[in-house]
Every structure is written in structure tokens, then in C-alpha cells.
PDB file of N, CA and C in Angstrom:
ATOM      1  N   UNK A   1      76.026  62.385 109.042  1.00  0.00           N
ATOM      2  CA  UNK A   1      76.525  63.437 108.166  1.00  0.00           C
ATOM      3  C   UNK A   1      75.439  64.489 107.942  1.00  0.00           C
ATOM      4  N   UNK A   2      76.015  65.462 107.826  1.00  0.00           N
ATOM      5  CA  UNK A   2      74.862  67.526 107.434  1.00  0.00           C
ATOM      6  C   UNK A   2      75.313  67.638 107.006  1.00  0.00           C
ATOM      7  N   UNK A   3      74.326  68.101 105.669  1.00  0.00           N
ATOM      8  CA  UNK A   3      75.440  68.931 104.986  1.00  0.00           C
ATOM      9  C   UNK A   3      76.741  68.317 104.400  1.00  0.00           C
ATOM     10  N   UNK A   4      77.014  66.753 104.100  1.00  0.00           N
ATOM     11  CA  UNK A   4      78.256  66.499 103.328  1.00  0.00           C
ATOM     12  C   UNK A   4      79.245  66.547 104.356  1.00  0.00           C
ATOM     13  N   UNK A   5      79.397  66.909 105.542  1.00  0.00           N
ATOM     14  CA  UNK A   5      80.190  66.928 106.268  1.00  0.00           C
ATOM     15  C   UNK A   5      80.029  65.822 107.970  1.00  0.00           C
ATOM     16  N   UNK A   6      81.119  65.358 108.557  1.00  0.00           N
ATOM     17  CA  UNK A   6      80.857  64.610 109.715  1.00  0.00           C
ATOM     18  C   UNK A   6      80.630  65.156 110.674  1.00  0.00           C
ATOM     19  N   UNK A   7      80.322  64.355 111.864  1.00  0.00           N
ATOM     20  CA  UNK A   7      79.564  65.523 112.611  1.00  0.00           C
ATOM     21  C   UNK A   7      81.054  66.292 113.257  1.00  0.00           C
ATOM     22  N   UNK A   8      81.968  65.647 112.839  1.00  0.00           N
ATOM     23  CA  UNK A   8      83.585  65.954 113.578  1.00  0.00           C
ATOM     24  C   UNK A   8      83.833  67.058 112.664  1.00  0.00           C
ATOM     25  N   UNK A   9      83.587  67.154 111.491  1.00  0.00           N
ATOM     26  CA  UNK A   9      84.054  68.364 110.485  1.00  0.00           C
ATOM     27  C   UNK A   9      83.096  69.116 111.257  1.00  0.00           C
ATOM     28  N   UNK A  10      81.607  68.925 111.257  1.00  0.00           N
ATOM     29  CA  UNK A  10      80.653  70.074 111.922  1.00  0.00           C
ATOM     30  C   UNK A  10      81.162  70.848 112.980  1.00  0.00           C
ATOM     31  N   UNK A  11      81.445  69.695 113.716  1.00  0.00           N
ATOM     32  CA  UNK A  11      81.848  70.596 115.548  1.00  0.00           C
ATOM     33  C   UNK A  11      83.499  71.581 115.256  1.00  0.00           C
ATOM     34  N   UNK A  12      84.088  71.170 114.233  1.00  0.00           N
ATOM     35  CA  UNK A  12      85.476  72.075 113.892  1.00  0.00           C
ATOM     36  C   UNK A  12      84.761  73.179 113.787  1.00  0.00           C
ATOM     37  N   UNK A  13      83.822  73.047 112.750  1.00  0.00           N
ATOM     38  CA  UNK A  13      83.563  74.313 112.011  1.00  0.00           C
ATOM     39  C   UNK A  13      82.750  75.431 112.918  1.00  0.00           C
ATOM     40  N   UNK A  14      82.645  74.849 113.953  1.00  0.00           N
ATOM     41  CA  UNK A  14      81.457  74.942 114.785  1.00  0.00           C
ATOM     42  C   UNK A  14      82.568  76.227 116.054  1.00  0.00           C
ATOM     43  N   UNK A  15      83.586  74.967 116.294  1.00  0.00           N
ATOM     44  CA  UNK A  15      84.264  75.525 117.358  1.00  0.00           C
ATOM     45  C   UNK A  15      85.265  77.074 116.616  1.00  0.00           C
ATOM     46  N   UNK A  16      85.493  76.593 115.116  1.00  0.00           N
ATOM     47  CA  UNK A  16      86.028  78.126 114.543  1.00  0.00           C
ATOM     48  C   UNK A  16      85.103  79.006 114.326  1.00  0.00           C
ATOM     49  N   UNK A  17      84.078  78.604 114.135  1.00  0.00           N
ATOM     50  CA  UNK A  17      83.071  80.041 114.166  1.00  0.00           C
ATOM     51  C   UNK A  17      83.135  81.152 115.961  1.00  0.00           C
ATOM     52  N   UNK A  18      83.254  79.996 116.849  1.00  0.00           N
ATOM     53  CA  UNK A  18      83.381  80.603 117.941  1.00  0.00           C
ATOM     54  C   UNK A  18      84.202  81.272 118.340  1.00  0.00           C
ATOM     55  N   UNK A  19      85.449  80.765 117.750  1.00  0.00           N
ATOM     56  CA  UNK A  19      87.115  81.257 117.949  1.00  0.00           C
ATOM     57  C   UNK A  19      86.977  82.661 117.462  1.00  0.00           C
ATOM     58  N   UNK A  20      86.625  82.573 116.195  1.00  0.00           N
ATOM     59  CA  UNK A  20      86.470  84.073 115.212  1.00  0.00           C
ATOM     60  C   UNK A  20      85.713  85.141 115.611  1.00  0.00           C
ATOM     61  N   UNK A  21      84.289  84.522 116.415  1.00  0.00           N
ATOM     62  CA  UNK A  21      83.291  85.574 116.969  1.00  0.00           C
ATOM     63  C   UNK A  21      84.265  85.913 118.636  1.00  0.00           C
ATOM     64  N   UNK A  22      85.200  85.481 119.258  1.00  0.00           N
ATOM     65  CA  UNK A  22      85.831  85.878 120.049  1.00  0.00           C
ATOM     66  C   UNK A  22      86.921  86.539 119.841  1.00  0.00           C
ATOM     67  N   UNK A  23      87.478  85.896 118.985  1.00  0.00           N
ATOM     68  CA  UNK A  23      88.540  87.150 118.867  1.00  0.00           C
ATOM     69  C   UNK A  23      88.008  88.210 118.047  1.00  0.00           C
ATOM     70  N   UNK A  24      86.749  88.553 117.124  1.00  0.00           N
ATOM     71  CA  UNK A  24      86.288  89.880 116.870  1.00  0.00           C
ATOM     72  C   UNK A  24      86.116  90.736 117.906  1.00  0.00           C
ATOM     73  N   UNK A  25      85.531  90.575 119.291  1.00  0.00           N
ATOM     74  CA  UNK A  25      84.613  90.997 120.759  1.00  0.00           C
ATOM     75  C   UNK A  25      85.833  91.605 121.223  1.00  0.00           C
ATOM     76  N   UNK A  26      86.770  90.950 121.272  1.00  0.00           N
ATOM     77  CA  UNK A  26      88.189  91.270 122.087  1.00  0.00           C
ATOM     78  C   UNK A  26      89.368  92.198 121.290  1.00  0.00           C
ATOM     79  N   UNK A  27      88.950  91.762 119.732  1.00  0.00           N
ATOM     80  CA  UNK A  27      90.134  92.902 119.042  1.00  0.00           C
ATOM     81  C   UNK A  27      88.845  94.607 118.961  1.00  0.00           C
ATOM     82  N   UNK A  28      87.491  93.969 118.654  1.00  0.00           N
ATOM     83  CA  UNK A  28      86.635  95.266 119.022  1.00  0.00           C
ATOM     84  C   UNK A  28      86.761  95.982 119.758  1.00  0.00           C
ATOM     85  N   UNK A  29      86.751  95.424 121.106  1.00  0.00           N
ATOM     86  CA  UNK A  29      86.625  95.989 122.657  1.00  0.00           C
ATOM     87  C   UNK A  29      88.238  96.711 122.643  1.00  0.00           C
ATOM     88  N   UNK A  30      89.383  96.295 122.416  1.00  0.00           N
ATOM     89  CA  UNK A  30      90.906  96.744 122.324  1.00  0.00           C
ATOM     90  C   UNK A  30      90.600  98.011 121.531  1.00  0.00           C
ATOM     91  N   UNK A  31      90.408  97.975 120.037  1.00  0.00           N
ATOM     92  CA  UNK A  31      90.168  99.223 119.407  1.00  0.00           C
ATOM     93  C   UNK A  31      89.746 100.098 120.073  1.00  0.00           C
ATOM     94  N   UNK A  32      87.929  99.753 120.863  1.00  0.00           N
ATOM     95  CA  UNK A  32      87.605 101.477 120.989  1.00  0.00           C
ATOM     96  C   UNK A  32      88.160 101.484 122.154  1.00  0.00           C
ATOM     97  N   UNK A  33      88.472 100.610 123.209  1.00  0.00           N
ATOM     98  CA  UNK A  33      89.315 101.481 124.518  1.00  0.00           C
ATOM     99  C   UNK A  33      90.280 102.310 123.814  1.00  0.00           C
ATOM    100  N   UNK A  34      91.181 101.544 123.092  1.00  0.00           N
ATOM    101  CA  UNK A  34      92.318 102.511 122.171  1.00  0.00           C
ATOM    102  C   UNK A  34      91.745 103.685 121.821  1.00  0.00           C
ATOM    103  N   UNK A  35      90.988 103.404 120.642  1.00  0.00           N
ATOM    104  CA  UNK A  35      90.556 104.384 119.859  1.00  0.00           C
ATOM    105  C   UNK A  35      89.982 105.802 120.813  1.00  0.00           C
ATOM    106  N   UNK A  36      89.559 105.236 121.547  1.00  0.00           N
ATOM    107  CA  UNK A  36      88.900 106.510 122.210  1.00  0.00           C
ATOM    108  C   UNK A  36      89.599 107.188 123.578  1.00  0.00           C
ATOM    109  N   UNK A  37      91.102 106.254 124.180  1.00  0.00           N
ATOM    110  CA  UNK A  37      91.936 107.440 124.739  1.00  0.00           C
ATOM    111  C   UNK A  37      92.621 107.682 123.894  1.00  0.00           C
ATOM    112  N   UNK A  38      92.917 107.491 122.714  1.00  0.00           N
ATOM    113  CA  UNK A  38      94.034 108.426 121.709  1.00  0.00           C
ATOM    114  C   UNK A  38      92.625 108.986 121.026  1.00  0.00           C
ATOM    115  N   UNK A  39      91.738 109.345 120.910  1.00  0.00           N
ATOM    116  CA  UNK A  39      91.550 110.226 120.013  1.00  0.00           C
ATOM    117  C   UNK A  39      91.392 111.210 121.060  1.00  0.00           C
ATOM    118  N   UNK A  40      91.368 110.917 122.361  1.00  0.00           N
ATOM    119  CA  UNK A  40      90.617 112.028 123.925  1.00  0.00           C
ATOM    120  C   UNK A  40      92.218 113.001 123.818  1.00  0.00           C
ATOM    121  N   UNK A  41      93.212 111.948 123.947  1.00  0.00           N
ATOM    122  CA  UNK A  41      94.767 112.771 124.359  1.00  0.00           C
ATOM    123  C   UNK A  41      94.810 113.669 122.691  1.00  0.00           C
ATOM    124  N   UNK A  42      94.578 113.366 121.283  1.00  0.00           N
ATOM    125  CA  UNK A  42      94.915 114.487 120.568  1.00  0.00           C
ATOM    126  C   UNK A  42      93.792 115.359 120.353  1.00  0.00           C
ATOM    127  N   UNK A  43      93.046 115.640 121.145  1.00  0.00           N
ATOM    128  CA  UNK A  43      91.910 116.285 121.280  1.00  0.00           C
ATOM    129  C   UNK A  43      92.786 117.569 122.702  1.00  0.00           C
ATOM    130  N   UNK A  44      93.313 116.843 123.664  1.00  0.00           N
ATOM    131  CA  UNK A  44      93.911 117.529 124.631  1.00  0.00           C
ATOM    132  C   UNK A  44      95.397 118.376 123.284  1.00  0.00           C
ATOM    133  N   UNK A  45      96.009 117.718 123.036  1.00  0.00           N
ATOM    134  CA  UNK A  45      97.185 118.245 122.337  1.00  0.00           C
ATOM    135  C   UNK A  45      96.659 118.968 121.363  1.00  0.00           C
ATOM    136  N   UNK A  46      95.980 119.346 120.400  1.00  0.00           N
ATOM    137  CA  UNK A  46      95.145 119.507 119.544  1.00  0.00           C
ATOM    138  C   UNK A  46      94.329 120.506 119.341  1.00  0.00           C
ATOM    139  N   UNK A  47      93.529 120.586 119.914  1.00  0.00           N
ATOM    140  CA  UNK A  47      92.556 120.968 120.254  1.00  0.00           C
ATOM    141  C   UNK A  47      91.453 121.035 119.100  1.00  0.00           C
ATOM    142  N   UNK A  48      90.827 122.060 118.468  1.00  0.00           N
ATOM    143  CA  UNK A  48      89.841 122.143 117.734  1.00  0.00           C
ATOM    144  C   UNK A  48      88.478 120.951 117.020  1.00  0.00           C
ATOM    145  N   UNK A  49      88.285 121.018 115.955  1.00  0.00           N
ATOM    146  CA  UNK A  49      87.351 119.888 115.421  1.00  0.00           C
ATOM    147  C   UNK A  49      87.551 119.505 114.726  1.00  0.00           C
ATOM    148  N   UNK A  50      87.708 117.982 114.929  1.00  0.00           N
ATOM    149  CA  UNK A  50      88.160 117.036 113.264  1.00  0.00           C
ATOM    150  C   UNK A  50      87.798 117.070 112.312  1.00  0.00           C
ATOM    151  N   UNK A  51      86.368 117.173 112.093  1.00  0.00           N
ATOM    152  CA  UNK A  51      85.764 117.034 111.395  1.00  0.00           C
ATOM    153  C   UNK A  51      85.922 118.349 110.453  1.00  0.00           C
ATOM    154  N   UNK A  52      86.739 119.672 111.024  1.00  0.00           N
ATOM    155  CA  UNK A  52      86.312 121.003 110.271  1.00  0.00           C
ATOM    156  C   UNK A  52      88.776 120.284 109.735  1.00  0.00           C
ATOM    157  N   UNK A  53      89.135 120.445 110.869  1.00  0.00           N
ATOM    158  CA  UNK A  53      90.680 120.726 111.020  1.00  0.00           C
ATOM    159  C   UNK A  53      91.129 119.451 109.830  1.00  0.00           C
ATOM    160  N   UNK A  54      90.770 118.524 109.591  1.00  0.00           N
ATOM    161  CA  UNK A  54      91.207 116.936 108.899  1.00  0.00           C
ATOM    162  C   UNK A  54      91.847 117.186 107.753  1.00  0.00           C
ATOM    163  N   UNK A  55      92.630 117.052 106.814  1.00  0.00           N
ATOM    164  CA  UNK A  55      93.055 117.170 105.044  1.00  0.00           C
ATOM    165  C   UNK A  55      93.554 116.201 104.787  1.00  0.00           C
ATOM    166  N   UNK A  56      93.315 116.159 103.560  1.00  0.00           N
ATOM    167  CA  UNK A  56      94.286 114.969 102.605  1.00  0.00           C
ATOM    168  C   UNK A  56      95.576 114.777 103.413  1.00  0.00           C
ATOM    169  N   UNK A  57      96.006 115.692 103.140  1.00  0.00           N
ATOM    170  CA  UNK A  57      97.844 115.449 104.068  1.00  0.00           C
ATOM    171  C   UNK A  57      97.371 114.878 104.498  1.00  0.00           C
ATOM    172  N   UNK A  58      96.916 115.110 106.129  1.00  0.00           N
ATOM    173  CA  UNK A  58      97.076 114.386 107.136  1.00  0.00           C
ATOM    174  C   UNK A  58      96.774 113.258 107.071  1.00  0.00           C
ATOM    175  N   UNK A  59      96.073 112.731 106.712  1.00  0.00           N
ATOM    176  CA  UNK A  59      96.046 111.363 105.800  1.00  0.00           C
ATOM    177  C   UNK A  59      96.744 110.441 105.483  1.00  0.00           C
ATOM    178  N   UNK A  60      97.332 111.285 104.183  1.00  0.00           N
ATOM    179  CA  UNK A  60      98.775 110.772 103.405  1.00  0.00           C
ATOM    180  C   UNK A  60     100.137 110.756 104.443  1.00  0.00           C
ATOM    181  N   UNK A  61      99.955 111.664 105.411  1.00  0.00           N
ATOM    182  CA  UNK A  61     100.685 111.450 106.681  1.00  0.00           C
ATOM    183  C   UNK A  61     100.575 110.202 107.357  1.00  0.00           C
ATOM    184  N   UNK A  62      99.541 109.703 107.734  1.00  0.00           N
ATOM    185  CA  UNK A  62      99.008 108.012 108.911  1.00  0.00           C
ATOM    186  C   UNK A  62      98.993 106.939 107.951  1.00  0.00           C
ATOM    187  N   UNK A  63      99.486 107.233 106.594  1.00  0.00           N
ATOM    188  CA  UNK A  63      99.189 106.138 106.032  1.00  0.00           C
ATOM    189  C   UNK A  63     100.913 105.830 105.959  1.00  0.00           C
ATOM    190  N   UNK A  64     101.542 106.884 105.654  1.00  0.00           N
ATOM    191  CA  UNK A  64     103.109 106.858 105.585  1.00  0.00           C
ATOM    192  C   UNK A  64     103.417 106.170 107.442  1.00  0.00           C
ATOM    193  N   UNK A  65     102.883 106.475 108.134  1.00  0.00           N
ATOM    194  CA  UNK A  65     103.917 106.157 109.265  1.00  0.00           C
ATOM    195  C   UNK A  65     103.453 104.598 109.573  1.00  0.00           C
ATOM    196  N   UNK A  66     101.787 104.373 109.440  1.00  0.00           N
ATOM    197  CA  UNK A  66     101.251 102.776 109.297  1.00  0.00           C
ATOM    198  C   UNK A  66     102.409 101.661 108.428  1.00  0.00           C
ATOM    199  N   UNK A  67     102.948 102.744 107.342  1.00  0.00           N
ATOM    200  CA  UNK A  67     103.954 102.030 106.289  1.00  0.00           C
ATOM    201  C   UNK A  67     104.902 101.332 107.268  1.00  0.00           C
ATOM    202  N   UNK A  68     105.872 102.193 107.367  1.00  0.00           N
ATOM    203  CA  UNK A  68     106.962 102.148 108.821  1.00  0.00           C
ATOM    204  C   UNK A  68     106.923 101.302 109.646  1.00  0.00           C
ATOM    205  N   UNK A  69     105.757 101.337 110.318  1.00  0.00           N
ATOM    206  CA  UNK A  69     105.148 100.596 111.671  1.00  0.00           C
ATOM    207  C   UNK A  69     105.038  99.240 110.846  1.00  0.00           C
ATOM    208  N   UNK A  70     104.811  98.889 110.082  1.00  0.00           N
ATOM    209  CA  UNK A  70     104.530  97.559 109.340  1.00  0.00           C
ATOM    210  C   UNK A  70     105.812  96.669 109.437  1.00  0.00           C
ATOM    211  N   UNK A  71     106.751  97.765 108.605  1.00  0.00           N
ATOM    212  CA  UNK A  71     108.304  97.605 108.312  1.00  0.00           C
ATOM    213  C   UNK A  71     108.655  97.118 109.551  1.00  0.00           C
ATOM    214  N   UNK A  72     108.838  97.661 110.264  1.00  0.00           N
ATOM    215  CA  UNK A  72     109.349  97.830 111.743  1.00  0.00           C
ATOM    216  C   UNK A  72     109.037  96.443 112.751  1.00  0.00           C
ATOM    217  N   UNK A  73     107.883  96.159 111.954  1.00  0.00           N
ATOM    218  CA  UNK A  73     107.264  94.951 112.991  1.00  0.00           C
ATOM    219  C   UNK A  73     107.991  94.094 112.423  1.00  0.00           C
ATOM    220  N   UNK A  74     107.812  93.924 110.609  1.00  0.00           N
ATOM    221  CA  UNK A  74     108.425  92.525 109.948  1.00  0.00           C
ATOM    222  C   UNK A  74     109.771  92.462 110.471  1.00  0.00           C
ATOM    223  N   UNK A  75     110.452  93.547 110.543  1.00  0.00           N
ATOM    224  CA  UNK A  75     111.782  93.329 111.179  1.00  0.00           C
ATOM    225  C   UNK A  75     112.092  92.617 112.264  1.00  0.00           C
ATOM    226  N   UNK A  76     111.077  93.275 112.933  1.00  0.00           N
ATOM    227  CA  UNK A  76     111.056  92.702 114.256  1.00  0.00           C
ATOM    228  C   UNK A  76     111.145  91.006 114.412  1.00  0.00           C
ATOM    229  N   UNK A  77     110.262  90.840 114.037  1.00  0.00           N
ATOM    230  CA  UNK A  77     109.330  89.272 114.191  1.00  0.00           C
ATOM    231  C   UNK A  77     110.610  88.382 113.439  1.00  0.00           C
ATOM    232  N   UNK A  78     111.408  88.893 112.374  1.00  0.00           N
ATOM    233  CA  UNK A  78     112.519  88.094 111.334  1.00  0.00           C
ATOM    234  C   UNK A  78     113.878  88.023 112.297  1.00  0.00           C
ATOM    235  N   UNK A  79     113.699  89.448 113.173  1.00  0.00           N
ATOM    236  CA  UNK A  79     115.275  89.248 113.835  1.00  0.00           C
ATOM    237  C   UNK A  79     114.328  88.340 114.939  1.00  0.00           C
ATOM    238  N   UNK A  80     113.429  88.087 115.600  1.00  0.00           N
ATOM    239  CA  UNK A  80     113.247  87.264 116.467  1.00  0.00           C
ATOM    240  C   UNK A  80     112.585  86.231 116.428  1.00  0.00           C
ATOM    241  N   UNK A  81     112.587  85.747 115.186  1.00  0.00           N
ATOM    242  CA  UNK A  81     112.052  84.370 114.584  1.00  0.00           C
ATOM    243  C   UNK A  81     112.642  84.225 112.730  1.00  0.00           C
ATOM    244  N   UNK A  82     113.631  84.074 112.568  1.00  0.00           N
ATOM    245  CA  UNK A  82     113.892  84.163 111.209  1.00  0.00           C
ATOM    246  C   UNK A  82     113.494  82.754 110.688  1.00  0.00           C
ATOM    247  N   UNK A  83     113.432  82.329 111.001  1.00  0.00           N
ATOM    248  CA  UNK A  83     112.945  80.606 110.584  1.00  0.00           C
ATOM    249  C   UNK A  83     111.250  80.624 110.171  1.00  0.00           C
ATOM    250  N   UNK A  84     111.082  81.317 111.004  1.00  0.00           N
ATOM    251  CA  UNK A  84     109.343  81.567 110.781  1.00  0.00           C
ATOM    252  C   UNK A  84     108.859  82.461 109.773  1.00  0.00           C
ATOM    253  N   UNK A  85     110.084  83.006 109.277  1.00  0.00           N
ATOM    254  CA  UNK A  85     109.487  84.134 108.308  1.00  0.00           C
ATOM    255  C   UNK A  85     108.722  83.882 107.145  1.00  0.00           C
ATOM    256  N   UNK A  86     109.252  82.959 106.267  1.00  0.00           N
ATOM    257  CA  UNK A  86     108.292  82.484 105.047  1.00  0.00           C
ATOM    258  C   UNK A  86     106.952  81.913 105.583  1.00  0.00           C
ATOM    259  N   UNK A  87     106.846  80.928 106.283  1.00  0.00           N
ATOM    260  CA  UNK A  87     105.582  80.756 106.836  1.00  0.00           C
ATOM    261  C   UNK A  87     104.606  82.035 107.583  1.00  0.00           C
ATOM    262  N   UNK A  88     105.495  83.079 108.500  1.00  0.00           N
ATOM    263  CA  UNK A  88     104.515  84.366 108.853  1.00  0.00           C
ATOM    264  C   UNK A  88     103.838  85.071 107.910  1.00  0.00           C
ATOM    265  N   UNK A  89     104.536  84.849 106.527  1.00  0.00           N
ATOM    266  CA  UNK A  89     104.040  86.019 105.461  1.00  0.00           C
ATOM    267  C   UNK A  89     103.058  85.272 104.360  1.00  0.00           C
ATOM    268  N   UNK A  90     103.364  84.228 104.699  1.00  0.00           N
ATOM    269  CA  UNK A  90     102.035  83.166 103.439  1.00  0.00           C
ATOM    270  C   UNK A  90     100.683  82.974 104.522  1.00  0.00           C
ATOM    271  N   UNK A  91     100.270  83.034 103.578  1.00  0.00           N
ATOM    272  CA  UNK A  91      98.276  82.662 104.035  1.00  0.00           C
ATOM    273  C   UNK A  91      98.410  81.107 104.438  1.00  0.00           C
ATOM    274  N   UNK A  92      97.510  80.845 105.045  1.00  0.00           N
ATOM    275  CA  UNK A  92      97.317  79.466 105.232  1.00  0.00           C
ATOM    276  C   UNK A  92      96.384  79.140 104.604  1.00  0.00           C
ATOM    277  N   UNK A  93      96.337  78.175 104.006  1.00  0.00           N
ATOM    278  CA  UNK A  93      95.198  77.666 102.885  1.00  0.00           C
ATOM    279  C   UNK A  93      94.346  76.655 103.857  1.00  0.00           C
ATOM    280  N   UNK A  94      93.257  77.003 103.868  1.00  0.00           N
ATOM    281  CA  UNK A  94      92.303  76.030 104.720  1.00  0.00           C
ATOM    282  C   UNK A  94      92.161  74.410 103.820  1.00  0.00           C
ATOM    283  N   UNK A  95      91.770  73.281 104.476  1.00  0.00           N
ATOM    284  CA  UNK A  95      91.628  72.204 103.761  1.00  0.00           C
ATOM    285  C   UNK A  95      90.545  72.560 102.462  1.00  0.00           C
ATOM    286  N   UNK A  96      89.889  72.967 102.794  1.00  0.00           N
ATOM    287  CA  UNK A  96      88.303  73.982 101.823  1.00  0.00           C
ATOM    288  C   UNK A  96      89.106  73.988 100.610  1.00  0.00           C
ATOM    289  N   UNK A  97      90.185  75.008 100.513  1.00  0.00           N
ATOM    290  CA  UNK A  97      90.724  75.706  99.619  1.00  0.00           C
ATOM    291  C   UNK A  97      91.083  75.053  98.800  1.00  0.00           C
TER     292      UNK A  97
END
């Protein structure tokens, strides 16, 4: 035992630290490929400088359509898993917890 824990709790904890540092690398790496041909294409549509062109609106605009897109998914996922729905929307409580 380390630490209060077996070495079988260790190697869990061990193998989710790894899980987590991989799927950060891979949802990272997804973002900026994303991030950086959509910000290249509204730069083509667009044109000017973000940093001068940006406002509140537009803002209050990506946050309204993120809304939507949210909506849109839960829908999604309920018409194609309705059984799963209460469990998709609750947290999972770790044994820890």
C-alpha cells in the first residue's frame, strides 16, 4: 500500500491520469487544426482585424448560436438514445466522491 491506497487502486489512478493527459493532446490538437482553418476561412470572408472589427454583439451573437448547437445536440443524442438520457446528463460520481 502508498499512500492508503493498493497498488491496484495506484495503477487505476495511474492508468486515468494517462487516459486524461490523452485525450487533452487529441481534443488540443482537434481545436487548433479547427481553430485555425475557421479562423483562416473568416478572415477570407471577412476580411479586416479582429482585434480592431470584434463587439459585444458579436459575442452575444456565438454565445446565442453555442445555445442552439447545445439544444440541437441534446435532441439529437434523446431521439437516438432516449434510454440514455438521464444517465447522459448526470455527472458520474467517482468512488472518491
Amino acid at each position: 500500500m502508498v499512500d492508503g491506497k493498493t497498488e491496484e487502486e495506484n495503477a487505476e489512478e495511474e492508468s486515468l491520469l494517462i487516459k486524461s493527459a490523452q485525450f487533452r493532446e487529441s481534443a488540443m490538437e482537434r481545436f487548433l487544426n479547427k481553430a485555425r482553418a475557421k479562423y483562416d476561412k473568416g478572415q477570407q470572408e471577412h476580411g479586416g482585424y479582429l482585434p480592431i472589427d470584434v463587439s459585444i454583439n458579436d459575442l452575444e451573437d456565438e454565445v446565442i448560436d453555442q445555445w442552439f448547437y447545445l439544444q440541437a445536440v441534446k435532441k439529437k443524442i434523446h431521439t437516438l438514445c432516449p434510454a440514455q438520457e438521464i444517465e447522459f446528463y448526470v455527472k458520474r460520481k467517482s468512488a472518491d466522491s
